[in-house]
Protein backbone atom coordinates (compact mmCIF):
# COMPACT_ATOMS: atom_id res chain seq x y z
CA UNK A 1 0.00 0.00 0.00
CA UNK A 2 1.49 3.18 -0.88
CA UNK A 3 0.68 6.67 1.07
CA UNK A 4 0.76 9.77 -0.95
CA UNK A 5 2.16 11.68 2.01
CA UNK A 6 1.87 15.58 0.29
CA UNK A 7 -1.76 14.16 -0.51
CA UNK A 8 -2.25 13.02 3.32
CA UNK A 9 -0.89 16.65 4.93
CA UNK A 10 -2.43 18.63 3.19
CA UNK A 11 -5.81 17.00 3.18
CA UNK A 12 -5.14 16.84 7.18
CA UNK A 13 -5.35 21.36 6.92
CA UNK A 14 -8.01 21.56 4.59
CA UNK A 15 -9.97 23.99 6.19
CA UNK A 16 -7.81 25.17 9.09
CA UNK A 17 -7.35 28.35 10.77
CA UNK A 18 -4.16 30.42 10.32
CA UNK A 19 -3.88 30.06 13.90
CA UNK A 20 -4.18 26.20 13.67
CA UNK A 21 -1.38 26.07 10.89
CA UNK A 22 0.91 28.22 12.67
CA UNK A 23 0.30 26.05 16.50
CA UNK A 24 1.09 23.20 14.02
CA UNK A 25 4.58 24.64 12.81
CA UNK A 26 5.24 26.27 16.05
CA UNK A 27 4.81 22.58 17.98
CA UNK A 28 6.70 20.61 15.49
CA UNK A 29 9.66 22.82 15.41
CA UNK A 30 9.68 22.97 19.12
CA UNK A 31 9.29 18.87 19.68
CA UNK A 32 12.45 18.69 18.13
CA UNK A 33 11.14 15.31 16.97
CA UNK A 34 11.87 13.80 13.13
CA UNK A 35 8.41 12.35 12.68
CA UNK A 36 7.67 16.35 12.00
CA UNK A 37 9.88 16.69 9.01
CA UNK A 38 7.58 15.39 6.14
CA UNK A 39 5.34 17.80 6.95
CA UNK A 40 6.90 20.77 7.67
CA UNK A 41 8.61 19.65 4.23
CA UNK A 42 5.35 20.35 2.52
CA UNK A 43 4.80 23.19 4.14
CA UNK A 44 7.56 24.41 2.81
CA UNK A 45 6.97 22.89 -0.83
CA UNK A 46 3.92 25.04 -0.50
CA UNK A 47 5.44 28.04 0.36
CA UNK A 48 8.04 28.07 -1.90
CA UNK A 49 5.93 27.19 -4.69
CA UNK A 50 3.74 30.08 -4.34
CA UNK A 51 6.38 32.91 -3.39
CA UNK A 52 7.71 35.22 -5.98
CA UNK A 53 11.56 35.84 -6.53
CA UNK A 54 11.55 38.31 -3.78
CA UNK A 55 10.19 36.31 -1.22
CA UNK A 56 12.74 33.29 -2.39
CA UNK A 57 15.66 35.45 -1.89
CA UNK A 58 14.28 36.07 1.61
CA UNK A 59 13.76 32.66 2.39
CA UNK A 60 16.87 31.49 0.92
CA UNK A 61 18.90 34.43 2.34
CA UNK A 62 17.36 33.65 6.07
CA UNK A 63 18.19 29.68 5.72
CA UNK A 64 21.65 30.83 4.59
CA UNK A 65 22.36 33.01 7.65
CA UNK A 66 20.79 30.53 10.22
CA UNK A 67 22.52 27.41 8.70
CA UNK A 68 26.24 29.43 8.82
């Protein structure tokens, strides 16, 4: 049986709050734990998908500084 795992997350926030998505984010980066990472990965698929150049060179310019 394969699990489309994009397919699963996202179908998981269909209809939630901004405040729900950000508690989300906010608990999984704070667990610490790895079980977070696939979908914090689509989170981020989603966000870079939809941001224009300017908001890439942010992101990419803030992962730069905070992986250094």
């Amino acid at each position: 049986m394969e699990i489309d795992i994009r397919k699963s997350i996202i179908e998981n926030f269909k209809g939630a709050s901004s405040d729900e998505i950000k508690q989300s984010i906010v608990s999984s980066t704070e667990s610490n734990e790895e079980i977070t990472l696939p979908g914090l990965g689509v989170f981020f698929e989603i966000l870079w998908k939809n941001s224009d150049e300017n908001s890439k060179e942010y992101i990419l310019n803030t992962l730069k500084e905070n992986i250094n």
